[in-house]
C-alpha atoms as a PDB file:
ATOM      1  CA  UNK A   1      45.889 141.517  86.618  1.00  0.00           C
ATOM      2  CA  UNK A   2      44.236 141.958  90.127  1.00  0.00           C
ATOM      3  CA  UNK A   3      46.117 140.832  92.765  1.00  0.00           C
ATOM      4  CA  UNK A   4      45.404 137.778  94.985  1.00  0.00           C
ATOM      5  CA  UNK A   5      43.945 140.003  98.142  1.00  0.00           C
ATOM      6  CA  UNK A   6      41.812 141.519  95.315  1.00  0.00           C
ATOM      7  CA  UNK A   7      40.332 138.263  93.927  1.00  0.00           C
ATOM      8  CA  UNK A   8      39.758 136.906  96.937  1.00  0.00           C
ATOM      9  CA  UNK A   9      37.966 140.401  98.298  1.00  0.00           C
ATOM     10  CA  UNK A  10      35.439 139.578  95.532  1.00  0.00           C
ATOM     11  CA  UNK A  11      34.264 136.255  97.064  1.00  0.00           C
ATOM     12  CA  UNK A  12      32.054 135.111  99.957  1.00  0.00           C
ATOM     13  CA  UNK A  13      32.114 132.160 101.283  1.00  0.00           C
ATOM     14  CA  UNK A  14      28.827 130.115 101.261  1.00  0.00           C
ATOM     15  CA  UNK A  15      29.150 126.681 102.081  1.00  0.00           C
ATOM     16  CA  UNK A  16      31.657 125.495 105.058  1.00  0.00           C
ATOM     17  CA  UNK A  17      34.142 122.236 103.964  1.00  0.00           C
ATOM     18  CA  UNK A  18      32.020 119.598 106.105  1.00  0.00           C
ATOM     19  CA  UNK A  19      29.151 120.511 104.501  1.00  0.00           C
ATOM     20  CA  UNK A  20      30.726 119.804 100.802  1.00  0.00           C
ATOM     21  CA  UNK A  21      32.493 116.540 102.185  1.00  0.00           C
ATOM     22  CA  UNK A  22      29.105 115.419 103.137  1.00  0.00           C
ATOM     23  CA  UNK A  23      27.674 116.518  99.922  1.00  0.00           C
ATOM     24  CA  UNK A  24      29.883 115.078  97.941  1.00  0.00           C
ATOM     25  CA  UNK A  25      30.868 111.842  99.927  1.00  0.00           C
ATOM     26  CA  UNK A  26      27.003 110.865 100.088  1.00  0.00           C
ATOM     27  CA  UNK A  27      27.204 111.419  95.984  1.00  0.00           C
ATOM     28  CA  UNK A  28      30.344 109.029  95.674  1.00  0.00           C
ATOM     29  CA  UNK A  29      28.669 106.558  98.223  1.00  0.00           C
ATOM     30  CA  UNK A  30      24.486 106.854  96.429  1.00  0.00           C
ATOM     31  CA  UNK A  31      27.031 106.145  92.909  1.00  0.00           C
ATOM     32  CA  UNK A  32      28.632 103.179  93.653  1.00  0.00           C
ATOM     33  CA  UNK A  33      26.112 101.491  96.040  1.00  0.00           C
ATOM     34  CA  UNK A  34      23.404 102.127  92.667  1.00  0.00           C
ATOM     35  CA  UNK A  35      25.871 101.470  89.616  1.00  0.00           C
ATOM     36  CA  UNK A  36      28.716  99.794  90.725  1.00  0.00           C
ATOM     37  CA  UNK A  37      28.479  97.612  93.951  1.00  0.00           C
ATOM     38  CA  UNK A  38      26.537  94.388  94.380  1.00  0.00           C
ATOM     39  CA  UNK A  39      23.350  95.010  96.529  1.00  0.00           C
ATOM     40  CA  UNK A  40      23.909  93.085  99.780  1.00  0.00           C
ATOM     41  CA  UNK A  41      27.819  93.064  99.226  1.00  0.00           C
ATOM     42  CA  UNK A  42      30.377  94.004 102.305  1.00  0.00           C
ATOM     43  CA  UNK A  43      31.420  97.243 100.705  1.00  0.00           C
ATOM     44  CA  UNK A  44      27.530  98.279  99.840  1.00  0.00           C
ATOM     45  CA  UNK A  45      26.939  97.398 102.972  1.00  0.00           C
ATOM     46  CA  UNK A  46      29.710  99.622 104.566  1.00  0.00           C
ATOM     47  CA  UNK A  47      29.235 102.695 102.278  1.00  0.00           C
ATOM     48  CA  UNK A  48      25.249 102.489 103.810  1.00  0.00           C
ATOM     49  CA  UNK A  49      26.438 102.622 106.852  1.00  0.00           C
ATOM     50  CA  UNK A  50      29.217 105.559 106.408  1.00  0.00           C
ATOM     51  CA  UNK A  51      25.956 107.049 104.045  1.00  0.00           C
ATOM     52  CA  UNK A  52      23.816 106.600 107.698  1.00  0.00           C
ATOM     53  CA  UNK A  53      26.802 108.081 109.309  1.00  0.00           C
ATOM     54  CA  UNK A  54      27.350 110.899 107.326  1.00  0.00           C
ATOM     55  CA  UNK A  55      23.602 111.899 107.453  1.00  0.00           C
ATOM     56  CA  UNK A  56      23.831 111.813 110.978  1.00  0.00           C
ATOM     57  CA  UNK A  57      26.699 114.456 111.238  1.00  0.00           C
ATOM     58  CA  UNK A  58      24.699 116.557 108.822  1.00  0.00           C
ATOM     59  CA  UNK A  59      21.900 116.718 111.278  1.00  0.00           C
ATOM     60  CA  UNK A  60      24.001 117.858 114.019  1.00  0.00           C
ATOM     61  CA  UNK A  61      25.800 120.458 111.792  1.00  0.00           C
ATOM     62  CA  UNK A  62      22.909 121.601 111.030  1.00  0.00           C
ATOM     63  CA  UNK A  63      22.366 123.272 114.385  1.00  0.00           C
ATOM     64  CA  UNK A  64      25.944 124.254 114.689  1.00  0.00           C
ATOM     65  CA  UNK A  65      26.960 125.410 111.469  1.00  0.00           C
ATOM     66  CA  UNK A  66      27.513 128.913 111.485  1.00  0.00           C
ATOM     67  CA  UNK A  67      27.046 129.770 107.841  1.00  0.00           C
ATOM     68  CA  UNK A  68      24.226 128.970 105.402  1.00  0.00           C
ATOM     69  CA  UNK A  69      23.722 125.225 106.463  1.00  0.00           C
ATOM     70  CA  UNK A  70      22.407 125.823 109.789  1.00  0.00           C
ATOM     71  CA  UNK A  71      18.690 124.964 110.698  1.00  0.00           C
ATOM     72  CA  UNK A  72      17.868 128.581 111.607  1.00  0.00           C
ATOM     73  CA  UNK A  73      18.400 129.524 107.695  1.00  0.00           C
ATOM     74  CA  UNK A  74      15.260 127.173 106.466  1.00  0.00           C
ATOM     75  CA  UNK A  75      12.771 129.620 104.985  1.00  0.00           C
ATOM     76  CA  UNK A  76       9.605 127.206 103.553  1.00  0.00           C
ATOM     77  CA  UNK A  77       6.975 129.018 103.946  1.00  0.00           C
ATOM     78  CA  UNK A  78       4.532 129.720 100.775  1.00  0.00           C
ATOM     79  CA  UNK A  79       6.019 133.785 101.283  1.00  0.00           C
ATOM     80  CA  UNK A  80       9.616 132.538 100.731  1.00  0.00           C
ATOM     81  CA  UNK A  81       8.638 130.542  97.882  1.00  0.00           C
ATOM     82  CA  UNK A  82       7.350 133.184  95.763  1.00  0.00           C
ATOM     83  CA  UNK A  83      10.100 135.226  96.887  1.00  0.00           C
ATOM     84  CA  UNK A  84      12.509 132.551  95.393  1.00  0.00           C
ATOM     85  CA  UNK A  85      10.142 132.868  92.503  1.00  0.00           C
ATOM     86  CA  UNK A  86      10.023 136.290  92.112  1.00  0.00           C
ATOM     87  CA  UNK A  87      13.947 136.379  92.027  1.00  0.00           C
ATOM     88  CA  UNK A  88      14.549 134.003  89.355  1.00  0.00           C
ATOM     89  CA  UNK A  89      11.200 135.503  87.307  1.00  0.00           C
ATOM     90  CA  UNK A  90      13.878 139.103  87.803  1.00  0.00           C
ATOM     91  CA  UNK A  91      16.929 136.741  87.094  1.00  0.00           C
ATOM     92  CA  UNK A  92      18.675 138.205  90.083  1.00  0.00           C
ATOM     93  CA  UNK A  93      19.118 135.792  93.181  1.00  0.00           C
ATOM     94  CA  UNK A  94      20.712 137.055  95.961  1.00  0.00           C
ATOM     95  CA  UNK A  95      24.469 136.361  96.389  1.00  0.00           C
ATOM     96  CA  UNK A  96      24.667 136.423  99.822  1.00  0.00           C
ATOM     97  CA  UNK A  97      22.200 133.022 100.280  1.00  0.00           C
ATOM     98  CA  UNK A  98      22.593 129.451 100.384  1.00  0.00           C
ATOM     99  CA  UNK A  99      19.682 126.859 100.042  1.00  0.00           C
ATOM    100  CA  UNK A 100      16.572 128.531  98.740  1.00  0.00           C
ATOM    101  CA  UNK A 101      13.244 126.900  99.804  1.00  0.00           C
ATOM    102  CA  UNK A 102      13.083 124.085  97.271  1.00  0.00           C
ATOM    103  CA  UNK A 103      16.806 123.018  98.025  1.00  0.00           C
ATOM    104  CA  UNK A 104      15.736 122.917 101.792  1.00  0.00           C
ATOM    105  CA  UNK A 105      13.294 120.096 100.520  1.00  0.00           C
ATOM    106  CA  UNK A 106      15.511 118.088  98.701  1.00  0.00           C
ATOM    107  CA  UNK A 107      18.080 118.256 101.629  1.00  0.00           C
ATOM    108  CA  UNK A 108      15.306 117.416 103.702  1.00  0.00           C
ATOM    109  CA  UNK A 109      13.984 114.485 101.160  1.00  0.00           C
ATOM    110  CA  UNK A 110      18.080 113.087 101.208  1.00  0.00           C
ATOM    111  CA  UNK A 111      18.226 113.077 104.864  1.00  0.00           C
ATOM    112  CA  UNK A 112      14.658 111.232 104.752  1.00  0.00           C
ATOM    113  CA  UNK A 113      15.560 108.869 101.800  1.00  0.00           C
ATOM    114  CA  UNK A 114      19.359 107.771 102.983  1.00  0.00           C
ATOM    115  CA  UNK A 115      17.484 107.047 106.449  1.00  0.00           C
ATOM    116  CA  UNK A 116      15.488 104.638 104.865  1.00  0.00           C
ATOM    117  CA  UNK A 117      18.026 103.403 103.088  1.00  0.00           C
ATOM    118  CA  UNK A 118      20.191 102.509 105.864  1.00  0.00           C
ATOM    119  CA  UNK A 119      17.265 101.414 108.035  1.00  0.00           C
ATOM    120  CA  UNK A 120      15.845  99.075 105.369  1.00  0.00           C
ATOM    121  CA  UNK A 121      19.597  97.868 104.725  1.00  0.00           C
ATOM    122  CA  UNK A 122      20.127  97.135 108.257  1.00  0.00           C
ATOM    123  CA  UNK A 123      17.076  95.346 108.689  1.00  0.00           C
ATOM    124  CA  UNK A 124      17.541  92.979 105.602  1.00  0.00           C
ATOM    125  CA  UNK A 125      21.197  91.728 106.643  1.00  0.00           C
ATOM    126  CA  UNK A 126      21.308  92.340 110.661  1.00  0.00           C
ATOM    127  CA  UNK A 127      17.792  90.795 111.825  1.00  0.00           C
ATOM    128  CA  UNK A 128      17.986  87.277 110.764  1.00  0.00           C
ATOM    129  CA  UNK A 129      14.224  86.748 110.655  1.00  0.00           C
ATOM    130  CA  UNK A 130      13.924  89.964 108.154  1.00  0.00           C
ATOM    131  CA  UNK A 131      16.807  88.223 105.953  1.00  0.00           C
ATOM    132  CA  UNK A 132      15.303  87.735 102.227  1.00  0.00           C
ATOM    133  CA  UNK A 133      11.850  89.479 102.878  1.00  0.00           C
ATOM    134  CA  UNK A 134      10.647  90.689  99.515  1.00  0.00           C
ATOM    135  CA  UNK A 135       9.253  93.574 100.595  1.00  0.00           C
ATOM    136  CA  UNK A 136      11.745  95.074 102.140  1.00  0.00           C
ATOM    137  CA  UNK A 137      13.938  94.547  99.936  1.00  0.00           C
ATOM    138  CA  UNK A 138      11.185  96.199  97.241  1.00  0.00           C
ATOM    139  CA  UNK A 139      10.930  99.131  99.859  1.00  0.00           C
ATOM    140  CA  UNK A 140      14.685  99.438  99.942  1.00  0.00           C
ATOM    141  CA  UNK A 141      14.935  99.662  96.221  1.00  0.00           C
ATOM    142  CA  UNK A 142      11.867 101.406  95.512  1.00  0.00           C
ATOM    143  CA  UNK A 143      14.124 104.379  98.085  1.00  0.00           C
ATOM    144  CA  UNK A 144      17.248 103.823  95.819  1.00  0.00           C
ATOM    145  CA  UNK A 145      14.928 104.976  92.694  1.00  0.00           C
ATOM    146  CA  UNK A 146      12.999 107.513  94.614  1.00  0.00           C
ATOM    147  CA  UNK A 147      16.542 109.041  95.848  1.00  0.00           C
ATOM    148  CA  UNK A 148      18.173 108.373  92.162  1.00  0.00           C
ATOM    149  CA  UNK A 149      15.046 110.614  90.503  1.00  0.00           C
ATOM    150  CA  UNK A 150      15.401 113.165  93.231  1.00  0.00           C
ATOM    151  CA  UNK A 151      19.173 113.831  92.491  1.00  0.00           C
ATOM    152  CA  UNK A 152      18.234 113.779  88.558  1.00  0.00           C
ATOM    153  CA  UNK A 153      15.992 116.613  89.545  1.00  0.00           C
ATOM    154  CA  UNK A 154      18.494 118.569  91.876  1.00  0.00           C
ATOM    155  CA  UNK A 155      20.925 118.507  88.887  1.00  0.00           C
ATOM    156  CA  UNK A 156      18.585 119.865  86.866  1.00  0.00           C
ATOM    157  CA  UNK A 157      17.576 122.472  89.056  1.00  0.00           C
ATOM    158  CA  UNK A 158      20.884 123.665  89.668  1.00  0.00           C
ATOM    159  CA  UNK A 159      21.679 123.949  86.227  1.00  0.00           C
ATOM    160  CA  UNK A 160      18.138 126.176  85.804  1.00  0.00           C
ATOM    161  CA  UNK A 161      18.476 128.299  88.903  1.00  0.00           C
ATOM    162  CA  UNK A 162      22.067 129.049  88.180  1.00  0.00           C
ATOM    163  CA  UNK A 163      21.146 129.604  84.706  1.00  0.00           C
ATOM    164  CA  UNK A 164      17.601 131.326  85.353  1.00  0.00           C
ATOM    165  CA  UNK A 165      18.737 133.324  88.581  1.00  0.00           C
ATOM    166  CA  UNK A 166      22.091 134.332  87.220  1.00  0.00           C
ATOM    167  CA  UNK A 167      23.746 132.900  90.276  1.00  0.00           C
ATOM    168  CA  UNK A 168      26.979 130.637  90.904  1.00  0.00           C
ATOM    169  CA  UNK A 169      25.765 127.238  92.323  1.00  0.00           C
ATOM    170  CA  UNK A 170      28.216 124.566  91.301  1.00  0.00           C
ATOM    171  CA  UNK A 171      31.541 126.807  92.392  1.00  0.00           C
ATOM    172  CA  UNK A 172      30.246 127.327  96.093  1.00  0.00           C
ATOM    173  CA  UNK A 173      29.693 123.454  96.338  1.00  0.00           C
ATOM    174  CA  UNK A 174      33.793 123.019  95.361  1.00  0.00           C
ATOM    175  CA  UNK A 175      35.472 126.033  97.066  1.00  0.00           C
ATOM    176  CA  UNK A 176      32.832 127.156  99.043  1.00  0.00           C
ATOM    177  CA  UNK A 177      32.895 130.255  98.106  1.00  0.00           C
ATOM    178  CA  UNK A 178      30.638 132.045  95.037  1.00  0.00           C
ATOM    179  CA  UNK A 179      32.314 135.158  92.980  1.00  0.00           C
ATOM    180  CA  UNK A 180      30.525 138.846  93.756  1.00  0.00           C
ATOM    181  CA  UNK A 181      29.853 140.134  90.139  1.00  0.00           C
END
């Protein structure tokens, strides 16, 4: 049995801990605020706001982070999508990466969709005069269903790249660190 030094030798650390406590707080919050919570309620209120919150400390980290969710990391131009492409078409992805250009987008589309969320939210309770406007409240929901299909996909294209490109997704996103085969 290898040692612990060993084991750990053999993994590289991908994703720092505020980045997964974001990640995974924003799931808890989008989970309850869409299945469990009564729309308008205090505590769907609340989580929108720590969502709103959250989103905004992902921005910032994302020009401080020094590992694989920094800014400076985006790659979406049409060369680095074929490249991501071309390395799940060889089923080899490299091990050494974090998003690839399509998970930049759906980062991208969260930030955009919990923004609208929380801005669409506010407006509805905190501006009296927008208080029971229809369509708002169709434009808030209509972003609850846009940002429930998006996170359908992302599921589905974690489980395809990981599968596809032979790569460790789910791991990195609990320990932050993926295994070096």
């Amino acid at each position: 049995m290898k040692s612990t030094k060993q084991r750990t030798a053999l993994m590289v650390r991908i994703w720092h801990p505020l980045i997964r406590i974001i990640h995974w707080s924003l799931v808890a919050i989008f989970i309850a605020n869409y299945f469990v919570l009564e729309a308008g309620s205090d505590w769907h209120q609340w989580l929108g706001y720590a969502a709103v919150t959250l989103i905004a400390v992902r921005i910032v980290w994302g020009f401080i982070d020094p590992g694989f969710g920094n800014f400076k990391t985006l790659h979406l131009s049409p060369a680095a999508v074929k490249t991501h492409f071309a390395h799940l078409k060889q089923r080899h992805m490299p091990i050494k990466s974090g998003h690839n250009p399509l998970g930049w987008l759906m980062v991208f589309a969260v930030i955009a969709l919990f923004t609208g969320l929380g801005v669409t939210g506010f407006m509805m309770e905190e501006i009296d005069a927008l208080f029971g406007n229809s369509t708002l409240e169709e434009v808030h929901m209509w972003l609850a269903d846009i940002l429930y299909a998006a996170a359908i996909v992302h599921v589905v294209a974690i489980f395809i790249t990981g599968w596809r490109g032979r790569i460790e997704l789910i791991r990195p996103m609990i320990t932050g660190k993926r295994r070096i085969r």
